[in-house]
N, C-alpha and C. Protein backbone atom coordinates (compact mmCIF):
# COMPACT_ATOMS: atom_id res chain seq x y z
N UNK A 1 123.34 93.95 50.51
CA UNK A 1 124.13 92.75 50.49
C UNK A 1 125.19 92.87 49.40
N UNK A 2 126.73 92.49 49.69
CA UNK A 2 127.42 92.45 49.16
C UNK A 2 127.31 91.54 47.59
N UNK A 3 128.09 92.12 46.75
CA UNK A 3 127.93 90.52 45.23
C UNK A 3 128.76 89.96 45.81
N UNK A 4 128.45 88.47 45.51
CA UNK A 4 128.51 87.20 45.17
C UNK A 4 129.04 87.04 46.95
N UNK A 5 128.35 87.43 47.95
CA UNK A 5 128.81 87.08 49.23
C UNK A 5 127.39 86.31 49.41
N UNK A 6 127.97 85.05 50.20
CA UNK A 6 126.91 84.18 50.33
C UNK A 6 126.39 84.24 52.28
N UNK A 7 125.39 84.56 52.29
CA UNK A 7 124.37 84.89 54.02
C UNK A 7 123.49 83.62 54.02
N UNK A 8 124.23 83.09 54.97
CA UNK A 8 123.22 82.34 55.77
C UNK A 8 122.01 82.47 56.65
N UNK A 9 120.61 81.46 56.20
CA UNK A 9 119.79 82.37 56.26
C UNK A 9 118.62 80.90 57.08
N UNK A 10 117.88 81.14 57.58
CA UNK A 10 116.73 80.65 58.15
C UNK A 10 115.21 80.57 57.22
N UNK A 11 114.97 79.63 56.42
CA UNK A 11 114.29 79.74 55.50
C UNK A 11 112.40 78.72 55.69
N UNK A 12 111.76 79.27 55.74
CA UNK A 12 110.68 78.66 56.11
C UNK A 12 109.77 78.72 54.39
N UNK A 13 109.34 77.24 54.23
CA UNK A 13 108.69 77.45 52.84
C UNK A 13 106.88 76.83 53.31
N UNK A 14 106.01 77.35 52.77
CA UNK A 14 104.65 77.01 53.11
C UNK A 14 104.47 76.51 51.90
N UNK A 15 103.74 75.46 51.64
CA UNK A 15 102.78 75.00 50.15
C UNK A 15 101.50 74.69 50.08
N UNK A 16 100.68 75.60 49.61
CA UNK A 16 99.23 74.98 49.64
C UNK A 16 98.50 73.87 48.11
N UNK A 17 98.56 72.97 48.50
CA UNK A 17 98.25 72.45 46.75
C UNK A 17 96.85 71.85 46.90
N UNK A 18 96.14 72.37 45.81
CA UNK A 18 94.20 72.18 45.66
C UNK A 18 94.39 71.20 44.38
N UNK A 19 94.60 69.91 44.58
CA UNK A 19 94.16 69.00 43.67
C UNK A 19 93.13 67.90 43.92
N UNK A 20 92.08 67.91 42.96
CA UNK A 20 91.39 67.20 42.71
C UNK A 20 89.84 67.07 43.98
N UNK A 21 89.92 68.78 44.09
CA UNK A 21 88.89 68.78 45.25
C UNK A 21 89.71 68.76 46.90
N UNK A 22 90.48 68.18 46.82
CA UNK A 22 91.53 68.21 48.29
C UNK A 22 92.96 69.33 48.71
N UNK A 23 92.76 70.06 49.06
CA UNK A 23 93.68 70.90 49.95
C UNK A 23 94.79 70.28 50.98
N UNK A 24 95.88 70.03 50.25
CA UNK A 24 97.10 69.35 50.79
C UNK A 24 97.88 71.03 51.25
N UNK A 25 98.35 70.77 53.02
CA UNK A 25 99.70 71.92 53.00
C UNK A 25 100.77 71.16 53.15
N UNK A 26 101.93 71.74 53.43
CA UNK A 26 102.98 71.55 53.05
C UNK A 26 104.02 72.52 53.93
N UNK A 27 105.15 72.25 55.23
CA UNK A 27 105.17 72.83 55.66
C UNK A 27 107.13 72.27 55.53
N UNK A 28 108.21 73.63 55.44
CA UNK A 28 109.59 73.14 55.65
C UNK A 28 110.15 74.37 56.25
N UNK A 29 111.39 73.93 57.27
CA UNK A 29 111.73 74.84 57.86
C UNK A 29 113.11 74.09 57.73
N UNK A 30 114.15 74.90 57.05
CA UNK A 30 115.70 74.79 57.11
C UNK A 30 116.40 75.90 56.68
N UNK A 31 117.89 75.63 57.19
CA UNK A 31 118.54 76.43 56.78
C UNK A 31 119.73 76.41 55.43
N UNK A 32 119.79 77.71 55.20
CA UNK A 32 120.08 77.70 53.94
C UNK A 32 120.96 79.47 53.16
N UNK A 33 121.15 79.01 52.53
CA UNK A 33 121.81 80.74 51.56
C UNK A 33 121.09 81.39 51.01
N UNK A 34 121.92 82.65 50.44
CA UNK A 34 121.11 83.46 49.81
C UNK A 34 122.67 84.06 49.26
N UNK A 35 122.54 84.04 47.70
CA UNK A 35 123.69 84.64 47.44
C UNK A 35 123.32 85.97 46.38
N UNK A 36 123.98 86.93 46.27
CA UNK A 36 123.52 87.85 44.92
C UNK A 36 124.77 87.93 44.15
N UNK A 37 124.10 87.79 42.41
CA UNK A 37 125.63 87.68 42.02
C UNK A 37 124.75 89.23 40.78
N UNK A 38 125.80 89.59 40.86
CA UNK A 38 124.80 90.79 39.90
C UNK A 38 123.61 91.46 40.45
N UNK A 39 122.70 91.25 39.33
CA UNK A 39 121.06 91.70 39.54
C UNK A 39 120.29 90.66 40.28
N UNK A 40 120.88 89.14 40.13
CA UNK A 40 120.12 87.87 40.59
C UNK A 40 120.10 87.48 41.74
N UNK A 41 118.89 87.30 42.83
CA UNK A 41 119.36 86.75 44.03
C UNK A 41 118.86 85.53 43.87
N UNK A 42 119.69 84.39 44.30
CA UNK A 42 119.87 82.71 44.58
C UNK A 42 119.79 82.56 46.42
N UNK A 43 118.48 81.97 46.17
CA UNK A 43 117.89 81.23 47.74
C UNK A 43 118.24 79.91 47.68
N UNK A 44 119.15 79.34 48.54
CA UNK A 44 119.61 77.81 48.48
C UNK A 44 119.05 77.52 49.67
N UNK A 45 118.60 75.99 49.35
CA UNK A 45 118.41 75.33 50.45
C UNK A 45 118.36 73.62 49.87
N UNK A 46 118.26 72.83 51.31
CA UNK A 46 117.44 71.36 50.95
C UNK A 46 116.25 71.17 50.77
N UNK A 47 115.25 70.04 50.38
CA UNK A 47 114.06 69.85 50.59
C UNK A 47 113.79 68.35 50.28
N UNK A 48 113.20 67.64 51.47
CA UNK A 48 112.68 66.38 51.63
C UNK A 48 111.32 65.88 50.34
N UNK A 49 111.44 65.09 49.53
CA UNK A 49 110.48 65.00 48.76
C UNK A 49 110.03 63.23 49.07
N UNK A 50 108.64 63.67 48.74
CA UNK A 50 108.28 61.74 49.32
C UNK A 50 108.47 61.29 47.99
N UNK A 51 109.06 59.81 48.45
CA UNK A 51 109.72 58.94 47.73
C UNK A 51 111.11 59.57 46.85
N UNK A 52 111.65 60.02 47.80
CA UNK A 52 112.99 60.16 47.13
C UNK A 52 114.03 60.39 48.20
N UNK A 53 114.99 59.33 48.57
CA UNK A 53 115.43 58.81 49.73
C UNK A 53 116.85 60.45 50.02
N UNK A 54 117.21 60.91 49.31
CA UNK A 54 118.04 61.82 49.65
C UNK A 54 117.75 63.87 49.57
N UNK A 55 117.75 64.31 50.41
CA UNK A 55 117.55 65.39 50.34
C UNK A 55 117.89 66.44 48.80
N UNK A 56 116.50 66.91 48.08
CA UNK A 56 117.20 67.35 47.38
C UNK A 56 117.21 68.95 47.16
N UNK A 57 118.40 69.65 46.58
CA UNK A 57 119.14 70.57 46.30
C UNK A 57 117.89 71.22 45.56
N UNK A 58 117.40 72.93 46.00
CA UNK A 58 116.83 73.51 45.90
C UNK A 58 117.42 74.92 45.50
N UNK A 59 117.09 75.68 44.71
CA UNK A 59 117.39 77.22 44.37
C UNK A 59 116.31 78.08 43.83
N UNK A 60 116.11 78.72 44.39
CA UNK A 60 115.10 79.85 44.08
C UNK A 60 115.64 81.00 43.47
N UNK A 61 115.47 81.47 42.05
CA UNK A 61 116.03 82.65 41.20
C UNK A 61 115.51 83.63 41.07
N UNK A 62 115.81 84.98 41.77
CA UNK A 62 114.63 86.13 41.66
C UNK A 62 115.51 86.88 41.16
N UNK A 63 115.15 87.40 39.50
CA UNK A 63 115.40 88.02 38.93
C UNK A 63 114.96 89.37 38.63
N UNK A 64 115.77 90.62 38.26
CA UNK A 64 115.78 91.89 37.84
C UNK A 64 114.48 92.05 38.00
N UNK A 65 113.85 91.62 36.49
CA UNK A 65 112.21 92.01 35.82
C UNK A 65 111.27 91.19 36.80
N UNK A 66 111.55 91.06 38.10
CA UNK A 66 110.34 90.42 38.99
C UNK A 66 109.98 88.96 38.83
N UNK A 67 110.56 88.22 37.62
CA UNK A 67 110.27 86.82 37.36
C UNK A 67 111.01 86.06 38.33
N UNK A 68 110.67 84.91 39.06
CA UNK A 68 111.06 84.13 39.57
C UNK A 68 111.31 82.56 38.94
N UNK A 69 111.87 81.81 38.96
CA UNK A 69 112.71 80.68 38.66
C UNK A 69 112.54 79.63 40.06
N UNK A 70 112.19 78.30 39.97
CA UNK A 70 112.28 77.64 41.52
C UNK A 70 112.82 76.30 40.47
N UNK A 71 114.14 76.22 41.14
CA UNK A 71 114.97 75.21 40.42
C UNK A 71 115.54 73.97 41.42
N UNK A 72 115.26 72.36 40.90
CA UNK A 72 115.33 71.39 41.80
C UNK A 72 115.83 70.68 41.15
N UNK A 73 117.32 69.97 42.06
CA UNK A 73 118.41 69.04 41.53
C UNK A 73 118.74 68.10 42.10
N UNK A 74 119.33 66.81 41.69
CA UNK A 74 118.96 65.54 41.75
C UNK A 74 118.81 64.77 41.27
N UNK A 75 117.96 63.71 41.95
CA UNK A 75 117.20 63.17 40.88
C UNK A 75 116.04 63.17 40.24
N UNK A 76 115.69 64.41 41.14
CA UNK A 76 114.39 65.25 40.57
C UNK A 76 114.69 66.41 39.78
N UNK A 77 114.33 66.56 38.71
CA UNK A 77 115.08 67.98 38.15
C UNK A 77 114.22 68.41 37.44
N UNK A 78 113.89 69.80 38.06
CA UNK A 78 112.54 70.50 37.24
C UNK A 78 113.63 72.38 37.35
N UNK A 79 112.63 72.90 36.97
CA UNK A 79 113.07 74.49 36.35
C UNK A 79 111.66 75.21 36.61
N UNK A 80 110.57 75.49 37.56
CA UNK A 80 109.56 76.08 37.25
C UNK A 80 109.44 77.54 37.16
N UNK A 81 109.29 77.97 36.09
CA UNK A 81 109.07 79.54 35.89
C UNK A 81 107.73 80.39 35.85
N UNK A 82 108.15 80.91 36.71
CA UNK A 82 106.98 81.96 37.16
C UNK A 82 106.96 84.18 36.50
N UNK A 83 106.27 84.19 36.19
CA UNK A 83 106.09 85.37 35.32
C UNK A 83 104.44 86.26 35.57
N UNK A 84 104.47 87.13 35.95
CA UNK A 84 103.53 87.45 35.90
C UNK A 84 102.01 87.28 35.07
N UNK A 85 101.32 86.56 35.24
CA UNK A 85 100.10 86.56 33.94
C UNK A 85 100.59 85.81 32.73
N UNK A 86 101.60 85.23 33.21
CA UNK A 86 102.16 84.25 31.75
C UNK A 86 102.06 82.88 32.18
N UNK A 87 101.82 82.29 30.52
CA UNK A 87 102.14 80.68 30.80
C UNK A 87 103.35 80.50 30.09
N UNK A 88 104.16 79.53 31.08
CA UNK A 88 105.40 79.27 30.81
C UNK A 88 105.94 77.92 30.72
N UNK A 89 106.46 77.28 30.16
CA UNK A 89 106.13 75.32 29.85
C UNK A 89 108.02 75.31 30.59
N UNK A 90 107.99 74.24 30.62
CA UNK A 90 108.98 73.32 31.32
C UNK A 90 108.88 71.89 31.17
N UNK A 91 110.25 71.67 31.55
CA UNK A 91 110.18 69.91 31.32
C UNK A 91 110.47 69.52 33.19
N UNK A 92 110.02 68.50 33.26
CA UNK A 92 110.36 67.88 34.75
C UNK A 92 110.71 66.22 34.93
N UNK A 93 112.16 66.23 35.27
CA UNK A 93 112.77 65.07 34.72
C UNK A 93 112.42 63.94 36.03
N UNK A 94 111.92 62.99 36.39
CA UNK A 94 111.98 62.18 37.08
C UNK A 94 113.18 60.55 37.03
N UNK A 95 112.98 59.98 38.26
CA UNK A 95 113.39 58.92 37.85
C UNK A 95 112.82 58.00 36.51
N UNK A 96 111.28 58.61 36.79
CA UNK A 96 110.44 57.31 35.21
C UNK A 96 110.31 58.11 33.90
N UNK A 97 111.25 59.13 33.95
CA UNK A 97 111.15 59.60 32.27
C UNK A 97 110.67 61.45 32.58
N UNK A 98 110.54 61.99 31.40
CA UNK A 98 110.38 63.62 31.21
C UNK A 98 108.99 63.76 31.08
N UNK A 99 108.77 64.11 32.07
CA UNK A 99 107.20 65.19 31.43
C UNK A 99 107.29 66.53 30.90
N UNK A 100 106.40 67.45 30.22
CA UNK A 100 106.07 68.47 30.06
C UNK A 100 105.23 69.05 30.65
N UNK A 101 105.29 70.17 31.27
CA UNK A 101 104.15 70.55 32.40
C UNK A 101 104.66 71.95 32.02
N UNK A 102 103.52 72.91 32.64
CA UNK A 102 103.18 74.18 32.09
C UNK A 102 102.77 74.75 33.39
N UNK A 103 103.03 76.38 34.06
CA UNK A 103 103.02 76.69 34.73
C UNK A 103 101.92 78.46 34.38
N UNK A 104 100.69 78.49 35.00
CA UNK A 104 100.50 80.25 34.77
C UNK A 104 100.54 80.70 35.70
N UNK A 105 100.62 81.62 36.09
CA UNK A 105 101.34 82.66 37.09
C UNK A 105 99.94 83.93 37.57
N UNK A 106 99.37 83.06 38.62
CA UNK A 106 98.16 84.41 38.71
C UNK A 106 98.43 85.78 39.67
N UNK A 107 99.28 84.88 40.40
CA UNK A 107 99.98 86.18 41.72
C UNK A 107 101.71 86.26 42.00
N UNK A 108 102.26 87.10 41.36
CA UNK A 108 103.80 86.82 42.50
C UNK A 108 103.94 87.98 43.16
N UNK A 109 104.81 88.17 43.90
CA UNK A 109 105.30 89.30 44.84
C UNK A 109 106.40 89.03 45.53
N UNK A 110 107.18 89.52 45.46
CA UNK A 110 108.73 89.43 46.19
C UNK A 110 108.51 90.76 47.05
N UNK A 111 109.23 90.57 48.17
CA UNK A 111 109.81 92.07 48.91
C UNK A 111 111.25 91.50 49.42
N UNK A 112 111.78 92.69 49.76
CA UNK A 112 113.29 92.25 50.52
C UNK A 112 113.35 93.21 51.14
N UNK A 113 114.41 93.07 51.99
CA UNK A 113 114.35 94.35 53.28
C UNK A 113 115.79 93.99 53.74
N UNK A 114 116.80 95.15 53.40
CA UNK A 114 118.10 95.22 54.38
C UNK A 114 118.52 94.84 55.85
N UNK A 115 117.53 95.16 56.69
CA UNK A 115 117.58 95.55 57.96
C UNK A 115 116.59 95.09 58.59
N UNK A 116 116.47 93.67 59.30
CA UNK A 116 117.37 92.82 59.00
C UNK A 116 116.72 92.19 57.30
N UNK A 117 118.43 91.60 56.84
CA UNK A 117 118.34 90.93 55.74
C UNK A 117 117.09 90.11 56.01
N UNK A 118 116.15 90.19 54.82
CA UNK A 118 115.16 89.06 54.82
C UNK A 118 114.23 89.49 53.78
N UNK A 119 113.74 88.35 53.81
CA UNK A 119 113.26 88.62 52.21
C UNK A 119 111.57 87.49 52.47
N UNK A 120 110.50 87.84 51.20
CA UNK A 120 109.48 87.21 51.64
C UNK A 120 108.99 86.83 50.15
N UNK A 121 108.60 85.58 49.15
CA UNK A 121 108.11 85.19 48.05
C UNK A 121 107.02 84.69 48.21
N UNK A 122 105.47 85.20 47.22
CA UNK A 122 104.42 84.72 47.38
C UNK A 122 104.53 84.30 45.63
N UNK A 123 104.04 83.14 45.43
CA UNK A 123 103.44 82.94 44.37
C UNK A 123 102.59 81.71 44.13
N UNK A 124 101.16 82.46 43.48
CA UNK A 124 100.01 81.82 43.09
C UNK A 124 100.08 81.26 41.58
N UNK A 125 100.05 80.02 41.11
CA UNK A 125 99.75 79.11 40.34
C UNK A 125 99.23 78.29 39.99
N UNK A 126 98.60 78.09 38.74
CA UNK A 126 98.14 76.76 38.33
C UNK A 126 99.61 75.83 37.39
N UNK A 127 98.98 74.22 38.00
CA UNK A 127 100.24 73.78 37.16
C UNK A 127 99.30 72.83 35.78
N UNK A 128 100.05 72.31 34.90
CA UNK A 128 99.17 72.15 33.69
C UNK A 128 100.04 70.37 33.07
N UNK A 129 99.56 69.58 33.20
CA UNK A 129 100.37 68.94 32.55
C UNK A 129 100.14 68.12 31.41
N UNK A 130 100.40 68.82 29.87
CA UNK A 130 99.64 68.88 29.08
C UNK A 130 99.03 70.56 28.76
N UNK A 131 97.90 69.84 28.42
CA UNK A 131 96.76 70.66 28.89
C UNK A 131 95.56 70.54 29.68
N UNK A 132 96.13 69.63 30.34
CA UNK A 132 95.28 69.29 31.79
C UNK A 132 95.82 69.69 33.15
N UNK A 133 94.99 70.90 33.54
CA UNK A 133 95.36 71.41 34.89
C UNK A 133 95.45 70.38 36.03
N UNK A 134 96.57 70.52 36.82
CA UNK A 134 97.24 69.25 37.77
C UNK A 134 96.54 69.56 38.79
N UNK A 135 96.66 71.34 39.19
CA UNK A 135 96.47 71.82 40.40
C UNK A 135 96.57 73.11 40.50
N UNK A 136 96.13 73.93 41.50
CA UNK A 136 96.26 75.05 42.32
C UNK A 136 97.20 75.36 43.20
N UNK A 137 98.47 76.14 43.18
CA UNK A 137 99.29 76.14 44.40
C UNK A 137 99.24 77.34 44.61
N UNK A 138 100.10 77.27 46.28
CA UNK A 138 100.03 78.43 46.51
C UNK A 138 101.50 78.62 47.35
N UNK A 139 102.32 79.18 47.02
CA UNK A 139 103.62 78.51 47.52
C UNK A 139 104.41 80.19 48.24
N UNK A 140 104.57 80.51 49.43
CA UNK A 140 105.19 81.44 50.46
C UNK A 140 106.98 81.09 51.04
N UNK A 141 107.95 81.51 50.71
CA UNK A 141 109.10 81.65 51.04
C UNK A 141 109.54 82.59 51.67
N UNK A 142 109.62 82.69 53.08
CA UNK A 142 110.80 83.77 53.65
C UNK A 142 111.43 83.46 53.88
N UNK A 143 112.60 83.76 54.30
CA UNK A 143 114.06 84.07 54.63
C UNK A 143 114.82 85.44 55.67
N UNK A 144 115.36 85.00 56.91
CA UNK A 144 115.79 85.65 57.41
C UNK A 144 117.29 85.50 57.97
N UNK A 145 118.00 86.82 57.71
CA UNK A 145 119.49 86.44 58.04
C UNK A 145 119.70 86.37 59.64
């Protein structure tokens, strides 16, 4: 893929979230970009969130060293960073004020593939808010041009 040429892309996201004894999925299918500017590839898309009346602005950051970034704008605005075997803190801005929440990273894996363009993100997490674990996710992104 060319830099900074932006491919439109067919993007399916899965979410599995284990809170509090209950197994919620989570299922979105839209379309969306994929741009590379440098070393960084940027996955754009929308995403429907309950209780929040307008679609919001989504980017996924897969960087050089394998770390991933899942960034949400709006009036929801979080930054969650993902790292291999690391815990990594963040703030997550809502309409009712800032939390601090904390993210560890038990599984990621990216692949990408030229031919055809498409690309596939697994990553396993706990989220922490505080130091009280929220939940278990389990969150799958592909993308195909």
């Amino acid at each position: 893929m060319e830099e900074r040429k932006s491919v439109p892309v067919a993007i399916k996201v899965k979410t599995e979230v284990f809170q509090e004894q209950e197994l919620k999925e989570y299922f979105l299918e839209e379309e969306g970009q994929v741009v590379r500017i440098g070393e960084v590839l940027y996955i754009r898309y929308n995403e429907v969130m309950e209780g929040i009346e307008e679609k919001v602005p989504v980017t996924m950051k897969i960087l050089p060293d394998g770390s991933v970034q899942l960034i949400r704008a709006g009036d929801v605005r979080m930054r969650l960073k993902f790292e291999y075997q690391k815990a990594l803190e963040t703030n997550y801005q809502t309409p009712f004020g800032v939390m601090w929440i904390k993210t560890f990273t038990n599984n990621i894996r990216v692949s990408l593939k030229d031919r055809p363009f498409s690309g596939n993100v697994v990553i396993d997490y706990d989220l922490y808010g505080g130091e009280e674990k929220i939940g278990v996710y389990h969150l799958e992104l592909s993308f195909t041009a």
